[in-house]
Protein backbone atom coordinates (compact mmCIF):
# COMPACT_ATOMS: atom_id res chain seq x y z
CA UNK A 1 5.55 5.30 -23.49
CA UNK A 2 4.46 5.04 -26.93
CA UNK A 3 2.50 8.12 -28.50
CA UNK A 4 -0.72 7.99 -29.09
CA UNK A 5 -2.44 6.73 -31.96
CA UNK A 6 -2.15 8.52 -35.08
CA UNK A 7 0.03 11.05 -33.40
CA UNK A 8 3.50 12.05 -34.87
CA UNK A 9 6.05 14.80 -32.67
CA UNK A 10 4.46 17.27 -35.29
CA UNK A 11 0.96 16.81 -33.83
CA UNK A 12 1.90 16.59 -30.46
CA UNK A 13 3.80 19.91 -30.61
CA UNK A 14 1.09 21.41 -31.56
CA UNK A 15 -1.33 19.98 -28.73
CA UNK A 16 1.89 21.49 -26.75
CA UNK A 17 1.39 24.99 -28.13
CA UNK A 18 -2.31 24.83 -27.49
CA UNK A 19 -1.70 24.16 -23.59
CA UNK A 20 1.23 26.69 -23.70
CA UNK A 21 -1.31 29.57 -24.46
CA UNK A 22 -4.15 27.58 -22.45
CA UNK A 23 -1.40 28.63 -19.28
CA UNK A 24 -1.35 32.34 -20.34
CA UNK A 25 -4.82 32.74 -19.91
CA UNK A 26 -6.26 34.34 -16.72
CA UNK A 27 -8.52 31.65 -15.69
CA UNK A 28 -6.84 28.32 -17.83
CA UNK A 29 -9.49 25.60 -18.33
CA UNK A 30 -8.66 22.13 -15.81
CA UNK A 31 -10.34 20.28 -17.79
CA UNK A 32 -8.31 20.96 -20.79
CA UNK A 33 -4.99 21.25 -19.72
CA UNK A 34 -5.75 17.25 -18.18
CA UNK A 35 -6.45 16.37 -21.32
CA UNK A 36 -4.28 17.66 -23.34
CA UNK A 37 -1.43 17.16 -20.91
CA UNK A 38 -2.37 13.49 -20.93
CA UNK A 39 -2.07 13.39 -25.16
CA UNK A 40 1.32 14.99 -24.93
CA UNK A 41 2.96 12.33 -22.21
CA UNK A 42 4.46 10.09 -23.92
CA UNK A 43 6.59 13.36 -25.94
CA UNK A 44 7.11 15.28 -22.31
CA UNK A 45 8.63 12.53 -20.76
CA UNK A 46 11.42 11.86 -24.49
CA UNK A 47 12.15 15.22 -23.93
CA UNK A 48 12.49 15.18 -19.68
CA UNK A 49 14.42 11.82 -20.16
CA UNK A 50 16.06 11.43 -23.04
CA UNK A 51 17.31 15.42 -23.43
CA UNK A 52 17.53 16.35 -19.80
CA UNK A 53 16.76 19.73 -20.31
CA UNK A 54 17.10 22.42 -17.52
CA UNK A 55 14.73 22.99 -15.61
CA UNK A 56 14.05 27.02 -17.34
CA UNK A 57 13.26 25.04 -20.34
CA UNK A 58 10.92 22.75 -19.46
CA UNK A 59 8.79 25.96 -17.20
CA UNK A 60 9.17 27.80 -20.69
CA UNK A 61 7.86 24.57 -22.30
CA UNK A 62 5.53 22.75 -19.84
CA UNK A 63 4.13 25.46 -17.73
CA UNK A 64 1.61 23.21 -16.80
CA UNK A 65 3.72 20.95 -15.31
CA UNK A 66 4.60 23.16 -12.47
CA UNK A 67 1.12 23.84 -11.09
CA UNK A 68 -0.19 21.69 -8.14
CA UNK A 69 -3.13 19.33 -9.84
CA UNK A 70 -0.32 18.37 -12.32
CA UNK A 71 2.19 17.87 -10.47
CA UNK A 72 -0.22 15.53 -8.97
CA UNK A 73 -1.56 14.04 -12.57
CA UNK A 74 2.22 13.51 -13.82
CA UNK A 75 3.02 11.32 -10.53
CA UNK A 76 -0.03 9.07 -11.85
CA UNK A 77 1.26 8.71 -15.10
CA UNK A 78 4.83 7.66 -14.06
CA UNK A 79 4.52 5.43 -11.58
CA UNK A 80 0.86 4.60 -11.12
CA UNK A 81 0.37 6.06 -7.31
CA UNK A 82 -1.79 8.95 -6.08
CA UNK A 83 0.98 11.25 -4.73
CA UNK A 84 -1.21 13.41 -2.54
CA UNK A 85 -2.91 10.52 -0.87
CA UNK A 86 -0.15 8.21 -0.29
CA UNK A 87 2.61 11.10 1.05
CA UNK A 88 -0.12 12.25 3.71
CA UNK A 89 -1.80 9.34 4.37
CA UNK A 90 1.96 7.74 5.60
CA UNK A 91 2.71 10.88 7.15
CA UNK A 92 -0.25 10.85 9.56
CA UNK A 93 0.05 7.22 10.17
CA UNK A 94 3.69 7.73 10.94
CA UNK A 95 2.97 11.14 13.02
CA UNK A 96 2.60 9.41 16.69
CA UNK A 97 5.66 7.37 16.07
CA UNK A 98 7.72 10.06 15.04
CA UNK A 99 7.00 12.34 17.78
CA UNK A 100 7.81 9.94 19.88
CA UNK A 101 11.01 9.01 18.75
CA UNK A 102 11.96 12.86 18.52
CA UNK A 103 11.06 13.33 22.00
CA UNK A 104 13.56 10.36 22.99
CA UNK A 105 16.42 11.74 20.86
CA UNK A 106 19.49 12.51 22.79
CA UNK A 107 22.43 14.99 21.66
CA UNK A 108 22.78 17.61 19.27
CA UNK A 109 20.08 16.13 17.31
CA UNK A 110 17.83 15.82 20.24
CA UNK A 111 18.32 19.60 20.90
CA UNK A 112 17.09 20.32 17.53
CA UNK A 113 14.47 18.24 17.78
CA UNK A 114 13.24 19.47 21.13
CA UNK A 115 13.14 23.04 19.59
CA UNK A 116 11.16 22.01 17.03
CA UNK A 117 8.50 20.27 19.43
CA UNK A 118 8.87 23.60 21.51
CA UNK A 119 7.02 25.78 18.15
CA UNK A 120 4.09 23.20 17.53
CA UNK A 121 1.30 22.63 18.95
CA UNK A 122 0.55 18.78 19.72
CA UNK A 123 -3.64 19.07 18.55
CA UNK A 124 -3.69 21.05 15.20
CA UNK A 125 -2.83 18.41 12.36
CA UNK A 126 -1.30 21.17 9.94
CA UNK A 127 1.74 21.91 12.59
CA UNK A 128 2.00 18.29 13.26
CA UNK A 129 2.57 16.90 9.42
CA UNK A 130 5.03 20.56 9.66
CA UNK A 131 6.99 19.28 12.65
CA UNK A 132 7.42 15.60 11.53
CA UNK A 133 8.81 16.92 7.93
CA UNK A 134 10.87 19.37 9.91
CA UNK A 135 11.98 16.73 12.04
CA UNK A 136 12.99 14.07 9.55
CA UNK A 137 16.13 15.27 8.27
CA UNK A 138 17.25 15.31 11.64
CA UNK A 139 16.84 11.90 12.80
CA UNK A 140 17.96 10.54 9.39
CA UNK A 141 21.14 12.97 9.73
CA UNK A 142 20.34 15.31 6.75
CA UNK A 143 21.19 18.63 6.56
CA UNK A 144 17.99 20.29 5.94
CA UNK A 145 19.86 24.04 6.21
CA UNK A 146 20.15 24.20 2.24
CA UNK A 147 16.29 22.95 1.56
CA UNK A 148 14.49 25.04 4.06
CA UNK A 149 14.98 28.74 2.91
CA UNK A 150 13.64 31.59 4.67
CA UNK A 151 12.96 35.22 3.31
CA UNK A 152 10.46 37.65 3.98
CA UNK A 153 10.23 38.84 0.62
CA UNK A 154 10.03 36.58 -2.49
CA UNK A 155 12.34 38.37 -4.80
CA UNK A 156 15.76 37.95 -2.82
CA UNK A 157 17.19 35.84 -5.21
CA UNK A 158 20.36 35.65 -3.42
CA UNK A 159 19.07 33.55 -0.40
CA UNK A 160 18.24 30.90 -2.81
CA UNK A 161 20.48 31.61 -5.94
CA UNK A 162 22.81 27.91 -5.31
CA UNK A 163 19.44 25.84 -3.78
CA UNK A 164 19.22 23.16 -6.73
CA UNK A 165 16.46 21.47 -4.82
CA UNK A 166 14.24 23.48 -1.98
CA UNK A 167 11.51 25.13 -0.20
CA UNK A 168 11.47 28.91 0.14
CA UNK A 169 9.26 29.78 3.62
CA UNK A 170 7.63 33.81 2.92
CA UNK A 171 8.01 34.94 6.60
CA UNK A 172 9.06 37.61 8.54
CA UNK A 173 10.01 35.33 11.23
CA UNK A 174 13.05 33.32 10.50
CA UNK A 175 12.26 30.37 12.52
CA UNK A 176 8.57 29.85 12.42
CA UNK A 177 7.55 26.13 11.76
CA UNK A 178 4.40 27.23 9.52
CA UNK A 179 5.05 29.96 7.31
CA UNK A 180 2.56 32.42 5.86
CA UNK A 181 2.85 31.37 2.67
CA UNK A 182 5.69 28.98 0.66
CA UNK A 183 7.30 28.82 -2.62
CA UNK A 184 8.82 25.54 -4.43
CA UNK A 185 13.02 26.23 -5.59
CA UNK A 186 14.63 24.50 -8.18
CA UNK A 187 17.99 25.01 -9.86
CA UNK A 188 18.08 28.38 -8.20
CA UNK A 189 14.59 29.54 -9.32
CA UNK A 190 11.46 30.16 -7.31
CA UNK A 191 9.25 28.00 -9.61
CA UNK A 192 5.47 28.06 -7.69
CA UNK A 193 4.91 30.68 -5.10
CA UNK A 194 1.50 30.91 -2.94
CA UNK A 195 1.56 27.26 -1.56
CA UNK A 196 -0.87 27.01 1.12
CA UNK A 197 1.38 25.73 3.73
CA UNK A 198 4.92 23.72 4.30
CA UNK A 199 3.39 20.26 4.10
CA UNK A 200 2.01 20.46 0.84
CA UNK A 201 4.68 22.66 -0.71
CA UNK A 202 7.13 19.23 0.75
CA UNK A 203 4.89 17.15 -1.03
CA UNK A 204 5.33 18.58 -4.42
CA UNK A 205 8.94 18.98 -5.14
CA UNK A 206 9.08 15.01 -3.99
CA UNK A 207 6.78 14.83 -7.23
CA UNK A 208 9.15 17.31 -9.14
CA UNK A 209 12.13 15.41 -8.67
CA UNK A 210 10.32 11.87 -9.64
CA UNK A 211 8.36 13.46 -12.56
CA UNK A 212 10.95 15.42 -13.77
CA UNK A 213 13.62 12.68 -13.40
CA UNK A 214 16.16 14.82 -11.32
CA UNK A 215 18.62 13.67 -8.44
CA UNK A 216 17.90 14.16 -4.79
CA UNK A 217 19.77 16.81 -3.78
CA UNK A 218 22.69 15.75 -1.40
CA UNK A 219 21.55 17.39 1.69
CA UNK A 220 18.09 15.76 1.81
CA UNK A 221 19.55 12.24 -0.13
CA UNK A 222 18.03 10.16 2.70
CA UNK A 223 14.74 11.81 3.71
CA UNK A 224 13.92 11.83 -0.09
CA UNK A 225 14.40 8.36 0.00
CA UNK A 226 12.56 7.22 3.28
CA UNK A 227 9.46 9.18 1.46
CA UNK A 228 9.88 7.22 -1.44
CA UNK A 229 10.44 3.79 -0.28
CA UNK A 230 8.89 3.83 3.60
CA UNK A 231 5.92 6.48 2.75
CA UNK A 232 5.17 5.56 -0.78
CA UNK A 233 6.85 1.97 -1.34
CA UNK A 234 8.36 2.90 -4.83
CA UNK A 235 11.13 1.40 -5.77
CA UNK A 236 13.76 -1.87 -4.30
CA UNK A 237 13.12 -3.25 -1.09
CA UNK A 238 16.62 -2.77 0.20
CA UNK A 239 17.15 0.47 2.46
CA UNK A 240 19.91 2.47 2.72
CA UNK A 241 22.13 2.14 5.98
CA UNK A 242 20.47 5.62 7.42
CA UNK A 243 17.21 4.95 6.73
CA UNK A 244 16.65 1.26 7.86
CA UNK A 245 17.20 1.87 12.05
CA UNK A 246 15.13 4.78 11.75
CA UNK A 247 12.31 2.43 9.69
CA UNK A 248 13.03 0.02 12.37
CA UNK A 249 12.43 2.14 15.24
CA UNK A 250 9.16 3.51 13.67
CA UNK A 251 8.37 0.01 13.39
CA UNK A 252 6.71 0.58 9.79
C-alpha cells in the first residue's frame, strides 16, 4: 500500500514512536492506537514484508500489533475480512459436522478423538469450538503435539523454547481441554498471555501468521490451511490432498 498523503518514512516513524509510548502507558487509549496504527500501515507492512524482521523486533517495534483488537484490525487491512467473525462463525456452523465425523473415526486417530469427546461436554459452546480445534489436527493428520503446550507456570521457557508457532495452555492439569488461562508462542517467545480461553487464543495466531506474513508451521501445515481456505475462503480454490476428503466429508 501506498503511504498516506503527505506522509514520508520520517513522519510515519514518528506516528510510530507516538503509539510505541501510547503501549507503555497503564491504560493506552483504543481509540488512538486505531488510528494511528491505521496511518502507519502502509510502513508496518514494508518493514513485515519487505525486511522480514524477527518476530522480537517487530514486539519491540509494533507492540500494538500483538494485542487482541489489533490483531483483529490488521486482518482487515490485509485481506479485507473480519477475522473474529468469519473464524467462529465457520467454526459453529461446522461444529455438528465435525463431531460427527470424530465420533465415526476409526484407529489410532479415532482413539484420540474419542478421548477428546470423553473431556467435553456436548451443551456448553466454549468446550465445543475447544474440542473441534482440538480435534482438527487429528482428522487432517497433523501433529498438534508441538502447537498445544502445556505448563502450569508461564515462565518455563524450556517447554516452549523450539515452538516457532503455538499455544501455551496455563494449567495444572496436563490434559484439560479448556485451560484456565492461555498464552500465544511465537519463535520461542510467549508473546500475549491472559487469553480468555483456547478458542480465541487459536484464532489469533491464525491472524499472526497472515498479518505478519510468516509460514505455517509444519506440524499444523494443513489445519492452518483448512481455516484459511474452508473457514475463511482466502486464497485459490484448489485444496490440498489432506484437506479436500475431510472438506468433502463435512460437506462444506
Amino acid at each position: 500500500p501506498d503511504y498516506p498523503e503527505g506522509m514520508d518514512d520520517r513522519n510515519l516513524e514518528e506516528t510510530r514512536q507516538v503509539l510505541v509510548n501510547e503501549m507503555r502507558k497503564k491504560k493506552p487509549n483504543g481509540s488512538l492506537i486505531k488510528k494511528e496504527m491505521d496511518v502507519t500501515f502502509a510502513l508496518r507492512r514494508k518493514e513485515v514484508v519487505k525486511d522480514e524482521p524477527a518476530i522480537s523486533q517487530i514486539l519491540n517495534r509494533w507492540p500494538a500489533l500483538f494485542t487482541e483488537n489489533q490483531i483483529f484490525c490488521e486482518f482487515t487491512r490485509v485481506a479485507g475480512k473480519n477475522l473474529r467473525d468469519g473464524f467462529f462463525d465457520a467454526l459453529d456452523g461446522l461444529s455438528p459436522s465435525l463431531m460427527d465425523l470424530f465420533r465415526k473415526k476409526k484407529g489410532l486417530a479415532g482413539q484420540i478423538l474419542a478421548g477428546l469427546l470423553h473431556q467435553s461436554k456436548a451443551t456448553e459452546p466454549t468446550d465445543i469450538r475447544c474440542l473441534c480445534l482440538r480435534g482438527l489436527p487429528v482428522v487432517l493428520g497433523d501433529d498438534s503435539s508441538p502447537f498445544f503446550k502445556t505448563s502450569s507456570v508461564p515462565a518455563d521457557q524450556d517447554v516452549y523454547s523450539q515452538t516457532t508457532v503455538g499455544i501455551l495452555c496455563i494449567d495444572e492439569e496436563s490434559l484439560h481441554l479448556k485451560p484456565a488461562r492461555v498464552g500465544i508462542i511465537l519463535e520461542g517467545s510467549v508473546v500475549m498471555d491472559d487469553l480468555p480461553n483456547l478458542p480465541q487464543a487459536f484464532c489469533l495466531p491464525f491472524g499472526l501468521i497472515y498479518t505478519l506474513h510468516l509460514d505455517y508451521p509444519k506440524y499444523m501445515k494443513n489445519t492452518f490451511l483448512f481455516v484459511q481456505h474452508v473457514m475463511l475462503n482466502l486464497g485459490k480454490s484448489e485444496l490440498p490432498p489432506k484437506i479436500q476428503p475431510v472438506k468433502n466429508q463435512l460437506s462444506v
